[in-house]
Protein backbone atom coordinates (compact mmCIF):
# COMPACT_ATOMS: atom_id res chain seq x y z
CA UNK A 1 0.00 0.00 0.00
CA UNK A 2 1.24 3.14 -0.77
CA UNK A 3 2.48 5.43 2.20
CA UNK A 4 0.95 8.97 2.46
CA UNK A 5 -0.54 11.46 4.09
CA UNK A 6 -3.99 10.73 5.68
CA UNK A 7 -7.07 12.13 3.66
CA UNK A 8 -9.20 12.14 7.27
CA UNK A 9 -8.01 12.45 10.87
CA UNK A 10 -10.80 12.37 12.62
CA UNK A 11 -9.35 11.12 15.88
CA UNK A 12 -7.97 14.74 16.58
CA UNK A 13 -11.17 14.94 18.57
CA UNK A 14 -13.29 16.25 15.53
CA UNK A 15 -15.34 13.37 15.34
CA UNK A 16 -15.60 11.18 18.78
CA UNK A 17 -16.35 7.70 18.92
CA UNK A 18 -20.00 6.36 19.38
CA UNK A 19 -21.62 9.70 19.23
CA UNK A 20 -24.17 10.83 16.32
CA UNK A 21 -21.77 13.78 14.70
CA UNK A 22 -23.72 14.91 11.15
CA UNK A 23 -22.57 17.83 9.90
CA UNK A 24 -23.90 19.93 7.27
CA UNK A 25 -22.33 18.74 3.49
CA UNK A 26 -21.54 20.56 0.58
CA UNK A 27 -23.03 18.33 -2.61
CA UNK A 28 -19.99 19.73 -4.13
CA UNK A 29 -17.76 17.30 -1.66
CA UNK A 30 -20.24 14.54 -1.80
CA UNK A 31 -17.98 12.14 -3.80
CA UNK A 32 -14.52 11.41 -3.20
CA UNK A 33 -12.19 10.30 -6.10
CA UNK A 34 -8.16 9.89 -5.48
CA UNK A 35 -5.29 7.45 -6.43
CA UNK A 36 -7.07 4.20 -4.80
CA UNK A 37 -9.91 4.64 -7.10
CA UNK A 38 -8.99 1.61 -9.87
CA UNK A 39 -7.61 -0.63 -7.28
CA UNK A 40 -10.63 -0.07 -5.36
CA UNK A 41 -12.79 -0.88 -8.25
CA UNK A 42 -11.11 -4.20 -9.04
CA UNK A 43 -11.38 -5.42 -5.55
CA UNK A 44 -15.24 -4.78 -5.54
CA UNK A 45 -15.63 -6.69 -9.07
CA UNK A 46 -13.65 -9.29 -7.60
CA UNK A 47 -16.00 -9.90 -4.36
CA UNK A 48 -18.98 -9.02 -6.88
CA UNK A 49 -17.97 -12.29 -8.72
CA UNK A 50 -16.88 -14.28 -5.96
CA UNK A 51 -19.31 -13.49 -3.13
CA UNK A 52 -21.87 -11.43 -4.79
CA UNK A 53 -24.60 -12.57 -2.43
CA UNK A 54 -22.87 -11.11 0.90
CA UNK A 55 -22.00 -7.93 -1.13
CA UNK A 56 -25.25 -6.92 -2.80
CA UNK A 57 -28.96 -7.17 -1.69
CA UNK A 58 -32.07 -5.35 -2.83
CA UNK A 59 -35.77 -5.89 -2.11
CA UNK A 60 -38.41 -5.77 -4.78
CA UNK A 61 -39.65 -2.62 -5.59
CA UNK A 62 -36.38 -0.31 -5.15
CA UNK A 63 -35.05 -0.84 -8.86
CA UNK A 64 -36.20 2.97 -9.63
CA UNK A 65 -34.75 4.04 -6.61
CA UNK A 66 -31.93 2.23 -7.73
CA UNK A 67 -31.53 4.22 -11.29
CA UNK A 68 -32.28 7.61 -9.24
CA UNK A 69 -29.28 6.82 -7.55
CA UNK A 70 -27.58 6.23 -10.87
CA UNK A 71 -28.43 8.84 -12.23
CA UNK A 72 -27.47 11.15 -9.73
CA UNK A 73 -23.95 9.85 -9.54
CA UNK A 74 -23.25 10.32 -13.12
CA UNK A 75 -24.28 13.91 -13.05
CA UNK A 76 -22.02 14.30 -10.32
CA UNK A 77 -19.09 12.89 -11.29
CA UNK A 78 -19.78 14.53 -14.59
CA UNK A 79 -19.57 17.99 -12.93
CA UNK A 80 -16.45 17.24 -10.65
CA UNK A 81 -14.83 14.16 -11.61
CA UNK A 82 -14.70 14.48 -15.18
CA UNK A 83 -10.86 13.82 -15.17
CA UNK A 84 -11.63 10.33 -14.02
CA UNK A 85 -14.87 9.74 -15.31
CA UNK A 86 -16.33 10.04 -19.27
CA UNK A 87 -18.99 9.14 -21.73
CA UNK A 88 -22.39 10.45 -22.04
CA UNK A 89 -25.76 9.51 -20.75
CA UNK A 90 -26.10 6.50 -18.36
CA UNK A 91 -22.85 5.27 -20.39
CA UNK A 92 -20.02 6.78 -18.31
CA UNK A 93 -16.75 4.72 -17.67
CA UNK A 94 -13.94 4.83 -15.15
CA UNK A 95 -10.92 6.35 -17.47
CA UNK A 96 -8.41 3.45 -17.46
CA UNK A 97 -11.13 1.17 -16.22
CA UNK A 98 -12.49 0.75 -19.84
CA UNK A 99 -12.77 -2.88 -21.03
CA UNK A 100 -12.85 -4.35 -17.40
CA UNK A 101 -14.32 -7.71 -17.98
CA UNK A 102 -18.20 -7.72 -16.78
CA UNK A 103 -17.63 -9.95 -13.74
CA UNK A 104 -21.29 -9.22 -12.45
CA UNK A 105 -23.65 -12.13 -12.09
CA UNK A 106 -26.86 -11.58 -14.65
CA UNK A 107 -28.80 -10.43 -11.51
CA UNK A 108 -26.88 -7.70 -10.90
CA UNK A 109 -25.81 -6.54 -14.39
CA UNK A 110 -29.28 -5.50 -14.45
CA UNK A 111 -29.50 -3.88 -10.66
CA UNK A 112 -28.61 0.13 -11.36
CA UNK A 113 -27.25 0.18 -7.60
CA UNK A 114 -24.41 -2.48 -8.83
CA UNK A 115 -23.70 -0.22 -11.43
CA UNK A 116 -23.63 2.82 -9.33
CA UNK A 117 -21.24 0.91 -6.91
CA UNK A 118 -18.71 0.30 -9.89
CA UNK A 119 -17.87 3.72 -10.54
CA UNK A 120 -17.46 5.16 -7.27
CA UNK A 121 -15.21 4.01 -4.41
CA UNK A 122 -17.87 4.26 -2.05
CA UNK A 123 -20.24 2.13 -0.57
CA UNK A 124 -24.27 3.02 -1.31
CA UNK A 125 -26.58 1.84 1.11
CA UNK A 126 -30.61 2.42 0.42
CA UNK A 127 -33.04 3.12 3.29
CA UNK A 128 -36.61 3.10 2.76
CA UNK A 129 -39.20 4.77 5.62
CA UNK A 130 -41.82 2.23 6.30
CA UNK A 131 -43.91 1.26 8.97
CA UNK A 132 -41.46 0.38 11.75
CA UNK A 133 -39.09 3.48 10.59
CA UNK A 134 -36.15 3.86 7.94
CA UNK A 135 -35.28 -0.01 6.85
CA UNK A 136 -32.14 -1.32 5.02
CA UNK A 137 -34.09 -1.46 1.61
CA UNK A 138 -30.86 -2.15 -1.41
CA UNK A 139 -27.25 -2.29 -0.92
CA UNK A 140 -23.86 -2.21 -2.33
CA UNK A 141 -21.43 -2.93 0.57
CA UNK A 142 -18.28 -4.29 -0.62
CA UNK A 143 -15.92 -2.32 2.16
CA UNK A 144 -17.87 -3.28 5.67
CA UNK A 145 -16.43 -2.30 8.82
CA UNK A 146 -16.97 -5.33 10.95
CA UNK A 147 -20.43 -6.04 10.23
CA UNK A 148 -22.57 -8.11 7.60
CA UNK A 149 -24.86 -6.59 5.01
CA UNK A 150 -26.66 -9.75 4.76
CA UNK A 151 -28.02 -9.52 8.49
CA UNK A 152 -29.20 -6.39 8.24
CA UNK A 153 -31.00 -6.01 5.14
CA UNK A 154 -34.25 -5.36 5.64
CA UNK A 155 -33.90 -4.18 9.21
CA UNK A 156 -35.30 -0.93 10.88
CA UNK A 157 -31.94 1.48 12.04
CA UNK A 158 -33.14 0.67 15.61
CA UNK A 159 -32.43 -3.31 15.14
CA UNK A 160 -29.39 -2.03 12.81
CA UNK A 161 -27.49 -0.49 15.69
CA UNK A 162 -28.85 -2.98 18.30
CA UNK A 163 -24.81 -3.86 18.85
CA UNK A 164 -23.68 -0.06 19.15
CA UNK A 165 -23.56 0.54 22.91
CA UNK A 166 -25.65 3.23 23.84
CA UNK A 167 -27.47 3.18 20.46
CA UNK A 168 -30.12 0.16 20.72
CA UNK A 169 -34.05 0.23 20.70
CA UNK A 170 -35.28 2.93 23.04
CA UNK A 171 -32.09 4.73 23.54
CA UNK A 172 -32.24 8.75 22.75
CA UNK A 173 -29.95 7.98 20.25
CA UNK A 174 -31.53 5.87 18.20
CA UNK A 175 -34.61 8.21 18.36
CA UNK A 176 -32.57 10.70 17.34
CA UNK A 177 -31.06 8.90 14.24
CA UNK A 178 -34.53 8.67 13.19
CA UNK A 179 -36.32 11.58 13.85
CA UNK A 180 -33.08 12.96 11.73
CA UNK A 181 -33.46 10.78 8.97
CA UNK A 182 -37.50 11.81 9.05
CA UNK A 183 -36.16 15.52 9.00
CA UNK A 184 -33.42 15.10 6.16
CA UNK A 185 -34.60 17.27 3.25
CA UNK A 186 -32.42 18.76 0.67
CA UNK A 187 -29.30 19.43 2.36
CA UNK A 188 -26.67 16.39 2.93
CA UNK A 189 -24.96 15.88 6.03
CA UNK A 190 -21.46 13.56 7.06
CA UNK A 191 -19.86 12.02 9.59
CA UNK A 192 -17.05 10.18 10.57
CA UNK A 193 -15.99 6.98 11.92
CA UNK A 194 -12.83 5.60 13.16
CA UNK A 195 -10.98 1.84 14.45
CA UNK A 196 -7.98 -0.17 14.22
CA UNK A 197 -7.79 -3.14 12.22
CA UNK A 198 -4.60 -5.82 11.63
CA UNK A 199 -3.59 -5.37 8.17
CA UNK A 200 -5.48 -3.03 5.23
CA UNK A 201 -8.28 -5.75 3.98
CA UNK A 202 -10.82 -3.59 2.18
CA UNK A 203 -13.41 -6.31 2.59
CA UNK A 204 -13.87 -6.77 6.52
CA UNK A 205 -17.04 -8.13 7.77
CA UNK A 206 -17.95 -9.13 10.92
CA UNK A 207 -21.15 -11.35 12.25
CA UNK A 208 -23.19 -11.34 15.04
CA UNK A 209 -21.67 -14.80 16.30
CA UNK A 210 -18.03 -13.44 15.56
CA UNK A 211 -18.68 -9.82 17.64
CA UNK A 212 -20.14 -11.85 20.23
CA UNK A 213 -17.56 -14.03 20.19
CA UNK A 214 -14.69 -11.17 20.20
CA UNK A 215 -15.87 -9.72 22.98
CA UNK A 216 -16.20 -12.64 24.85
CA UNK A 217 -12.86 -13.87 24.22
CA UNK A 218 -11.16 -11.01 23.53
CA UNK A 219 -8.60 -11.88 21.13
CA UNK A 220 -5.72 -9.81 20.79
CA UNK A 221 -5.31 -8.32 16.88
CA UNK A 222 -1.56 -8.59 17.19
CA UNK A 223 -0.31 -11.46 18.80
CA UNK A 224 3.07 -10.92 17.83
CA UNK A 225 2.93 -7.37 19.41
CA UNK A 226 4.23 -5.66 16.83
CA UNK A 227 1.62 -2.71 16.24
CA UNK A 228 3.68 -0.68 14.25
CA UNK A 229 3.80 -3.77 11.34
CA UNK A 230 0.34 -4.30 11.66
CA UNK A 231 -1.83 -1.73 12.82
CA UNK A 232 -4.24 0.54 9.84
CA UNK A 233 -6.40 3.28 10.67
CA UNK A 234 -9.84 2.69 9.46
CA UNK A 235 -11.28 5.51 8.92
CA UNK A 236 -15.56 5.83 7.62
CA UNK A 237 -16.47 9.05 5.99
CA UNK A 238 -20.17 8.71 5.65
CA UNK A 239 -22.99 10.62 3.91
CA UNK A 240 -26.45 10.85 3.84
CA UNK A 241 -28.95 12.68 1.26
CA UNK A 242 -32.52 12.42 0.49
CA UNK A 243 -33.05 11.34 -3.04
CA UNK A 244 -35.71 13.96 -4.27
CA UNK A 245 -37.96 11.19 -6.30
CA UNK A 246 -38.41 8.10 -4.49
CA UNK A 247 -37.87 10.11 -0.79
CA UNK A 248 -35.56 7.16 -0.17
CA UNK A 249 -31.55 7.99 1.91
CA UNK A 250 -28.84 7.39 0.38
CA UNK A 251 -26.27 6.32 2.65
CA UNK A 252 -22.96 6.19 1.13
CA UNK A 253 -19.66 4.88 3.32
CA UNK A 254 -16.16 5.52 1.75
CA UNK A 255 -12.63 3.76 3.43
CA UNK A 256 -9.85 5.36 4.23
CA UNK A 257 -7.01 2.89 5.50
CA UNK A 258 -3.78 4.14 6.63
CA UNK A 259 -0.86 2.81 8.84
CA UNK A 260 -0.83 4.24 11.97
CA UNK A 261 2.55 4.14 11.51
CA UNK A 262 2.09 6.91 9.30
CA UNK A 263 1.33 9.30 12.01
CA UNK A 264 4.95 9.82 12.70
CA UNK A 265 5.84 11.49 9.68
CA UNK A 266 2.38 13.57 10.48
CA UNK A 267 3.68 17.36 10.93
CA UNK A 268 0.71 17.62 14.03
CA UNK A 269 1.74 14.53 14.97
CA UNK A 270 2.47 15.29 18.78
CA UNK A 271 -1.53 16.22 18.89
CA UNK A 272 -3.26 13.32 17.00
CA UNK A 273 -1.04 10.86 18.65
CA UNK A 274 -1.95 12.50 22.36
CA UNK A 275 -6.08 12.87 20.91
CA UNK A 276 -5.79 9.70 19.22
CA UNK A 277 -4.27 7.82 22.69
CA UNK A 278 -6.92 10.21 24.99
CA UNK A 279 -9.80 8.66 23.17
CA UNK A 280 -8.80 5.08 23.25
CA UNK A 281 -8.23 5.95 27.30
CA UNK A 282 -11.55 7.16 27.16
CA UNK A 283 -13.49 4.35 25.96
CA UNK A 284 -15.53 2.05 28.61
CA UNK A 285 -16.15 -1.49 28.35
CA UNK A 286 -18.57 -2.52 26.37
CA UNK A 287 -17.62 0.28 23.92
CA UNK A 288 -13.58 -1.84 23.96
CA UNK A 289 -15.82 -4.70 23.78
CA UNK A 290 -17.87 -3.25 20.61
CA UNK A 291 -14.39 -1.88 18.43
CA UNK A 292 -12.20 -5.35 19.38
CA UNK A 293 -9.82 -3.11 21.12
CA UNK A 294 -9.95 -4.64 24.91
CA UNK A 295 -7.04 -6.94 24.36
CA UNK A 296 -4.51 -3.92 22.57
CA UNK A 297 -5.84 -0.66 23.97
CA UNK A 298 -3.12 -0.19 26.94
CA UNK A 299 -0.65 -0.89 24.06
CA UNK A 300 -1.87 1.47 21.66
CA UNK A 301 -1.58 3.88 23.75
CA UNK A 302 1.65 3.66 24.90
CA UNK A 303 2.29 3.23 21.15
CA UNK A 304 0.85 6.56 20.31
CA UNK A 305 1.93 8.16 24.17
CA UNK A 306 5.74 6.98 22.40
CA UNK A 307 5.40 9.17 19.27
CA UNK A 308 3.80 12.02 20.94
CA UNK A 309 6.87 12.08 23.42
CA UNK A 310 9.34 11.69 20.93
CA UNK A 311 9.09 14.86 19.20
């Protein structure tokens, strides 16, 4: 993976962990596009063709949704990405992604949220308001952080963030989630998100057995110890907008991974070391529990406490 400068530090205290965090978004920013954007594209065709069912899901009824989506994209990238993207129409291509062999199942060749997915590094997510609130309706998630789109679809946000401490059924959270998600109109809105994974796997999803499992166990992610081989930043820049048709949210989640090595040739790297180490201190339980993080945390932090000191 190439080394560089992280796009997103949101563990300089911008964006805390387990806390709601939308902010208003320019539509301007809505995408992002930068060197990863082929190699990100051939890992989703790859999992498209050899996992497509725990990658893609869609209920009946949300193909126009789908092609609103679509359509939306394209005019976007059209209007800011047009050094990356081409063509005319629904007919745009990824420039130097032309001629890609067409790895999609029939299914999804056909599914305009597939299509969507492969020119855009990010992950698109439909919800759909119904009777017991805003419902996983169609998905494209190819990138998950530690969770499975296949248990989810088709489940209200409340049962969605049933794992997230603090954020379960009945919790002033979760009504708050949805009252915003009632209240999104034409504006978009992001947040981030932020954990520590072994290695830079794109693809990493987690079940219900395996969290449950994690934190009962507790596994260390470096057994060997050696955090600064190992260790990535993941960091979640997530968006949401209200398509202006179907009145469905479009929830779109894009992966930044970076080496927390990295931070050391940061030039604030004495503060987002000291934030980064304050917030893992900072973190209860269940929440340690939640992120996998019981087992390392004390030596993360003396990790990070190391390159704040050694300025």
């Amino acid at each position: 993976m190439t080394i560089r400068q992280p796009t997103h530090t949101p563990y300089d205290g911008s964006s805390k962990l387990f806390t709601i965090g939308l902010k208003p978004l320019e539509f301007d920013r809505w995408i992002e596009v930068d060197d990863f954007l082929l190699p990100h594209l051939v890992e989703k065709r790859r999992l498209y063709a050899e996992i497509p069912e725990k990658v893609f899901v869609e209920e009946d009824g949300t193909r126009d949704a789908q092609r609103e989506v679509l359509e939306l994209l394209i005019a976007h990238l059209a209007a800011k990405h047009s050094g990356t993207h081409r063509g005319t129409g629904l007919d745009v291509e990824v420039t130097g992604f032309e001629g890609a062999p067409d790895t999609l199942a029939a299914a999804l060749r056909e599914a305009p949220l597939a299509k969507a997915s492969l020119l855009v590094q990010e992950d698109l997510i439909l919800m759909r308001r119904g009777e017991n609130g805003w419902r996983l309706a169609a998905g494209s998630l190819c990138f998950p952080s530690s969770w499975s789109l296949q248990e989810k679809f088709g489940k209200p946000l409340q049962q969605i963030h049933a794992p997230v401490p603090g954020f379960g059924p009945g919790t002033r959270p979760a009504d708050l989630i949805n009252r915003m998600f009632d209240g999104l109109q034409g504006q978009a809105v992001e947040r981030f998100n932020w954990s520590i994974q072994a290695g830079d796997a794109l693809y990493h999803p987690l079940s219900n057995i395996q969290r449950i499992d994690r934190a009962t166990n507790r596994p260390t992610r470096f057994p060997n110890g050696d955090i600064n081989a190992h260790a990535f930043i993941r960091v979640e820049r997530q968006t949401l907008r209200k398509l202006p048709v179907s009145r469905d949210i479009l929830f779109t989640i894009r992966i930044h991974l970076d080496p927390l090595a990295m931070l050391a040739r940061h030039p604030d790297r004495v503060a987002l070391a000291a934030s980064f180490a304050g917030q893992l201190n900072a973190l209860d339980q269940a929440q340690l529990d939640y992120k996998g993080l019981t087992a390392d945390r004390d030596r993360l932090v003396t990790y990070l406490g190391g390159m704040a000191n050694a300025a």
